[in-house]
Structure formats: structure tokens, C-alpha cells
Protein backbone atom coordinates (compact mmCIF):
# COMPACT_ATOMS: atom_id res chain seq x y z
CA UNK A 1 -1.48 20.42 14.85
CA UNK A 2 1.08 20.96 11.69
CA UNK A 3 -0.11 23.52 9.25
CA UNK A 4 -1.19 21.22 6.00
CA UNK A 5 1.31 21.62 3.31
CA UNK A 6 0.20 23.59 -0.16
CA UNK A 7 -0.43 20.89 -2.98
CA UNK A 8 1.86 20.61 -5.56
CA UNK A 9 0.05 21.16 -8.89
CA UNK A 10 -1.43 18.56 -10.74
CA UNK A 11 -1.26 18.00 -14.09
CA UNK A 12 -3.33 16.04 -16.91
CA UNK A 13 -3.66 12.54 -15.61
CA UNK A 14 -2.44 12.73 -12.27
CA UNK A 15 -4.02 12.81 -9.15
CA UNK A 16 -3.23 14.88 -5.78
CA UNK A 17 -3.37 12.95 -2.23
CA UNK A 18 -5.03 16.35 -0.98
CA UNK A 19 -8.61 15.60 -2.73
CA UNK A 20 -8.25 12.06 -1.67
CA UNK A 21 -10.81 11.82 1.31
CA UNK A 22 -10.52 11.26 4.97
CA UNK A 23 -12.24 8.38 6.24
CA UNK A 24 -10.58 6.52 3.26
CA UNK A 25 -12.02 4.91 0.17
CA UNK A 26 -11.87 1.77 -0.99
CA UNK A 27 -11.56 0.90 -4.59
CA UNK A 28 -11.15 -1.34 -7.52
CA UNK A 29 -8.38 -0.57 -9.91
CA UNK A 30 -8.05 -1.63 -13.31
CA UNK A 31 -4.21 -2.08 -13.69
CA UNK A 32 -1.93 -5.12 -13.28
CA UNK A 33 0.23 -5.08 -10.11
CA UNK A 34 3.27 -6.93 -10.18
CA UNK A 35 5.93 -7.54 -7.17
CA UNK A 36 9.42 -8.88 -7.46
CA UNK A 37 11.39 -10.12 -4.52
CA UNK A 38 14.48 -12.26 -4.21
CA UNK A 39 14.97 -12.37 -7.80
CA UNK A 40 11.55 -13.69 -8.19
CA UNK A 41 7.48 -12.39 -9.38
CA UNK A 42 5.55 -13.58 -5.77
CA UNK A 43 2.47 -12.03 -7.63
CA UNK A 44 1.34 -10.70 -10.85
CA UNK A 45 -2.29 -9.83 -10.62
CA UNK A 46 -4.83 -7.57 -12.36
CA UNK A 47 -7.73 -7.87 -8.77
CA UNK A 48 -6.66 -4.75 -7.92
CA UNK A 49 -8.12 -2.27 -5.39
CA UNK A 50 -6.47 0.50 -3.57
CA UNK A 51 -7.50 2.97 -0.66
CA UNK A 52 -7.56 6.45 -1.07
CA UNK A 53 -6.99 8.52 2.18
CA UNK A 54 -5.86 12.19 2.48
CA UNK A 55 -2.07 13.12 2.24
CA UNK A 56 -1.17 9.63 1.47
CA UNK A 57 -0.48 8.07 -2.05
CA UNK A 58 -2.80 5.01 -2.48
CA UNK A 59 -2.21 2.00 -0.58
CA UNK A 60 -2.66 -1.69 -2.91
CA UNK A 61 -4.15 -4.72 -1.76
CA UNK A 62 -4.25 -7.63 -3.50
CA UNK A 63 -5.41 -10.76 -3.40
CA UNK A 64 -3.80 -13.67 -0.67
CA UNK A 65 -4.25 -16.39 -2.64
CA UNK A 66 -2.05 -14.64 -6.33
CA UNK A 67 0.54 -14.73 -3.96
CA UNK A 68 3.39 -17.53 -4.45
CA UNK A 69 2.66 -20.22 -2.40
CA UNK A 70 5.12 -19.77 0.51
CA UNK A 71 5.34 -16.08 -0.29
CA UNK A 72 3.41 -14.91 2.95
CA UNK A 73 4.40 -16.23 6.34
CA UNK A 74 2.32 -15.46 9.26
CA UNK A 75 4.37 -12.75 11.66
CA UNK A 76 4.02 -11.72 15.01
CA UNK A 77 2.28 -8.98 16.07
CA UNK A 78 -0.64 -6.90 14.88
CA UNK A 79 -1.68 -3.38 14.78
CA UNK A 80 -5.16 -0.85 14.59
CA UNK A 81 -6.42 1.57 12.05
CA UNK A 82 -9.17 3.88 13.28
CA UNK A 83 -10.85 3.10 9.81
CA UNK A 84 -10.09 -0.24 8.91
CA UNK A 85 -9.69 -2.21 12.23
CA UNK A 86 -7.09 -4.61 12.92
CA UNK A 87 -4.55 -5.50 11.39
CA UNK A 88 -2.19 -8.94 11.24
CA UNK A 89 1.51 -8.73 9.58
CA UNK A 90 3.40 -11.45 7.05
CA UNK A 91 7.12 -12.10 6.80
CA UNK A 92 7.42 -11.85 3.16
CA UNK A 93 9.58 -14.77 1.56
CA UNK A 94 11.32 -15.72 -2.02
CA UNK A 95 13.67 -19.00 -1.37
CA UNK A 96 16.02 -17.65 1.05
CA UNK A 97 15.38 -14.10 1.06
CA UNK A 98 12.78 -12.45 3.85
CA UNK A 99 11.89 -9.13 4.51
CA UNK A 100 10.04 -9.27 8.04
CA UNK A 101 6.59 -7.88 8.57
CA UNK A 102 6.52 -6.47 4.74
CA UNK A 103 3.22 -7.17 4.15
CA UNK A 104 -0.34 -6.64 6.25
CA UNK A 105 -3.90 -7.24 6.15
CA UNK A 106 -7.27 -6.88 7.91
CA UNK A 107 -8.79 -10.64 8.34
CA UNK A 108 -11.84 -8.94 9.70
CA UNK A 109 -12.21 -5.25 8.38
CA UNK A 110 -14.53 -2.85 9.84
CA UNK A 111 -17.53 -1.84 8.08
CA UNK A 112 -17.07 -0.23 4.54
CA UNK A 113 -13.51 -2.06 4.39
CA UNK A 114 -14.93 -5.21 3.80
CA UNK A 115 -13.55 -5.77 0.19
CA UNK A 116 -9.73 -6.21 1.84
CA UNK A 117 -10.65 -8.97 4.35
CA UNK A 118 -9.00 -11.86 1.74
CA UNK A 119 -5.96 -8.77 0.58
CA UNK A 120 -2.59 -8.01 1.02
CA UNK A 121 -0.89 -4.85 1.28
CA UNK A 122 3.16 -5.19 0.56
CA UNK A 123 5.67 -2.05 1.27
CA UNK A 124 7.75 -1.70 -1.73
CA UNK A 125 10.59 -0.77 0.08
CA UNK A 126 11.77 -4.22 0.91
CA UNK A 127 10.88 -5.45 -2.70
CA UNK A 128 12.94 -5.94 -5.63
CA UNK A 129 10.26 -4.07 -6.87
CA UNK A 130 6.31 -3.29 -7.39
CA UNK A 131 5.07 -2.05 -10.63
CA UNK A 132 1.19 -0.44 -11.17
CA UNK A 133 0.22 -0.65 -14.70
CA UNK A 134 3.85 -1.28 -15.51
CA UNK A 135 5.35 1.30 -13.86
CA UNK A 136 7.71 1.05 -10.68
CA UNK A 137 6.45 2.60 -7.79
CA UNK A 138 8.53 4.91 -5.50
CA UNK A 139 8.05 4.24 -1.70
CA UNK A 140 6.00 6.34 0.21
CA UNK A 141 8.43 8.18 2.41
CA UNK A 142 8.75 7.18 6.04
CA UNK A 143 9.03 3.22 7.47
CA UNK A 144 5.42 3.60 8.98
CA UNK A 145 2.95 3.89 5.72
CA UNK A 146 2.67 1.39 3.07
CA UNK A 147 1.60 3.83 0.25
CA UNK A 148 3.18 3.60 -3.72
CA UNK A 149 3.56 6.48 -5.77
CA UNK A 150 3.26 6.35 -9.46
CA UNK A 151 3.89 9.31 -11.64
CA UNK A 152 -0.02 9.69 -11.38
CA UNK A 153 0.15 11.27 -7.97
CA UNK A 154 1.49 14.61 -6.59
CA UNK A 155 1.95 15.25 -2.86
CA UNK A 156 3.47 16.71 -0.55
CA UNK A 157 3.06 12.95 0.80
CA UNK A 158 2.56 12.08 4.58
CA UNK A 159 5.33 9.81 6.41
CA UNK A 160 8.37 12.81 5.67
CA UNK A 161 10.04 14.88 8.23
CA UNK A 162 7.67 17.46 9.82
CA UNK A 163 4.09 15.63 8.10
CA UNK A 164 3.24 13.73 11.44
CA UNK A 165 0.40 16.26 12.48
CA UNK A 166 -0.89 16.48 8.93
């Protein structure tokens, strides 16, 4: 197993993915989440929660039914989170534009996770953008994790080059 990376410091305000715990949390957020995508807002919503799990900046789910209607299209395909249970993926659409599997959620969530059985996650990513209290959110790095960082969290963040055994 990788050697866990030394925190960067944290200063007033912010956060560090390293006291986040492991199983994740779950929990509400009061800040409005908005994401653009093909030149368009497919939400804008303030029922917020996030989850919180070590070396990874917070994950947002949001409610299905803020999305545009015809934002979320049923994809193929699934996957399983030790925690959270199984997942199902969405091609994410504005008019023409799609970004394919961009978006997840767990339909029936495992015990403790039961407050994201009607969310959505998006990866920002593919997104014209995704803002958290009005800020844009940075990507966490990697094509596997879906987490956004603000300027409220410090890392090192999971999903780099060399953080697979963190």
C-alpha cells in the first residue's frame, strides 16, 4: 500500500480531505449548487448534501427532479461502492450537446446512504461548469472520482498519479 501523502496546511475556513472520515459521511449543505452545460443552467438548487470520505474532496448530490427535464438520460451500465451500494449512470443532455455517463446515483443506497436514493452526482469535468456557493469548482483529478474542489478544501486529493493505494 502507497505511503499517505502529508496534508497540505489548512487555513481559516478551509477544510482538509485528510480529517474527512473513512466509511464516508453524508451531509446536508447549505449552499446553492448550480451546473451549466451546453450553454444552458440544467439545475440551480440550494437541497444540497455532499459526502465526505478520506483523501477525496466532497462529492454533491442533488436532487433528480431540479434537474431540466430531459437533462438526465438513463445510460448503460452500473457500478459498486463498498459504502454506498450500487450505482446506475445518466447521459447528461442540453439540446444537442451530451456528455455520456456524466452523472450517477444510488436508486437503492445501502444503509446510512439513504438520503441520496432520489440524488444526482454530476462530474464537472464534462460541464460548462458547476459552481458551490458561487464559486466554480475545479475537477477532482483523475476520470474515475466525481469529487469538486472549492477553495475550501486542501489535499493532496486522491484520483492523481501515484494516489491509487491511498
Amino acid at each position: 500500500m502507497a505511503q499517505h501523502p502529508q496534508p497540505d496546511p489548512v487555513s481559516v475556513g478551509q477544510e482538509s480531505v485528510w480529517d474527512y472520515p473513512r466509511p464516508p459521511r453524508v451531509e446536508r449543505v447549505d449552499q446553492r449548487v448550480v451546473i451549466r452545460f451546453g450553454g444552458k443552467v440544467i439545475v440551480d438548487t440550494a437541497d444540497v448534501v455532499r459526502v465526505l470520505e478520506t483523501s477525496h474532496p466532497p462529492v454533491y448530490y442533488l436532487p433528480i427532479a431540479d434537474f431540466a427535464d430531459g437533462s438526465l438520460v438513463p445510460a448503460t451500465g452500473g457500478s459498486f461502492c463498498e459504502f454506498k451500494g450500487g450505482a446506475r449512470y445518466f447521459d447528461v443532455r442540453s439540446g444537442e450537446t451530451v456528455a455520456q455517463r456524466a452523472a450517477w446515483n444510488y436508486p437503492s443506497p445501502s444503509a446510512g446512504y439513504e438520503m441520496l436514493a432520489e440524488r444526482v452526482a454530476v462530474y464537472a469535468r464534462p460541464m460548462d461548469s458547476c459552481e458551490v456557493g458561487g464559486e466554480t469548482v475545479v475537477p477532482q483529478p483523475g476520470g474515475f472520482y466525481g469529487g469538486w474542489i472549492t477553495s475550501a478544501i486542501v489535499g493532496p486529493f486522491k484520483g492523481g498519479p501515484g494516489s491509487m493505494g491511498w
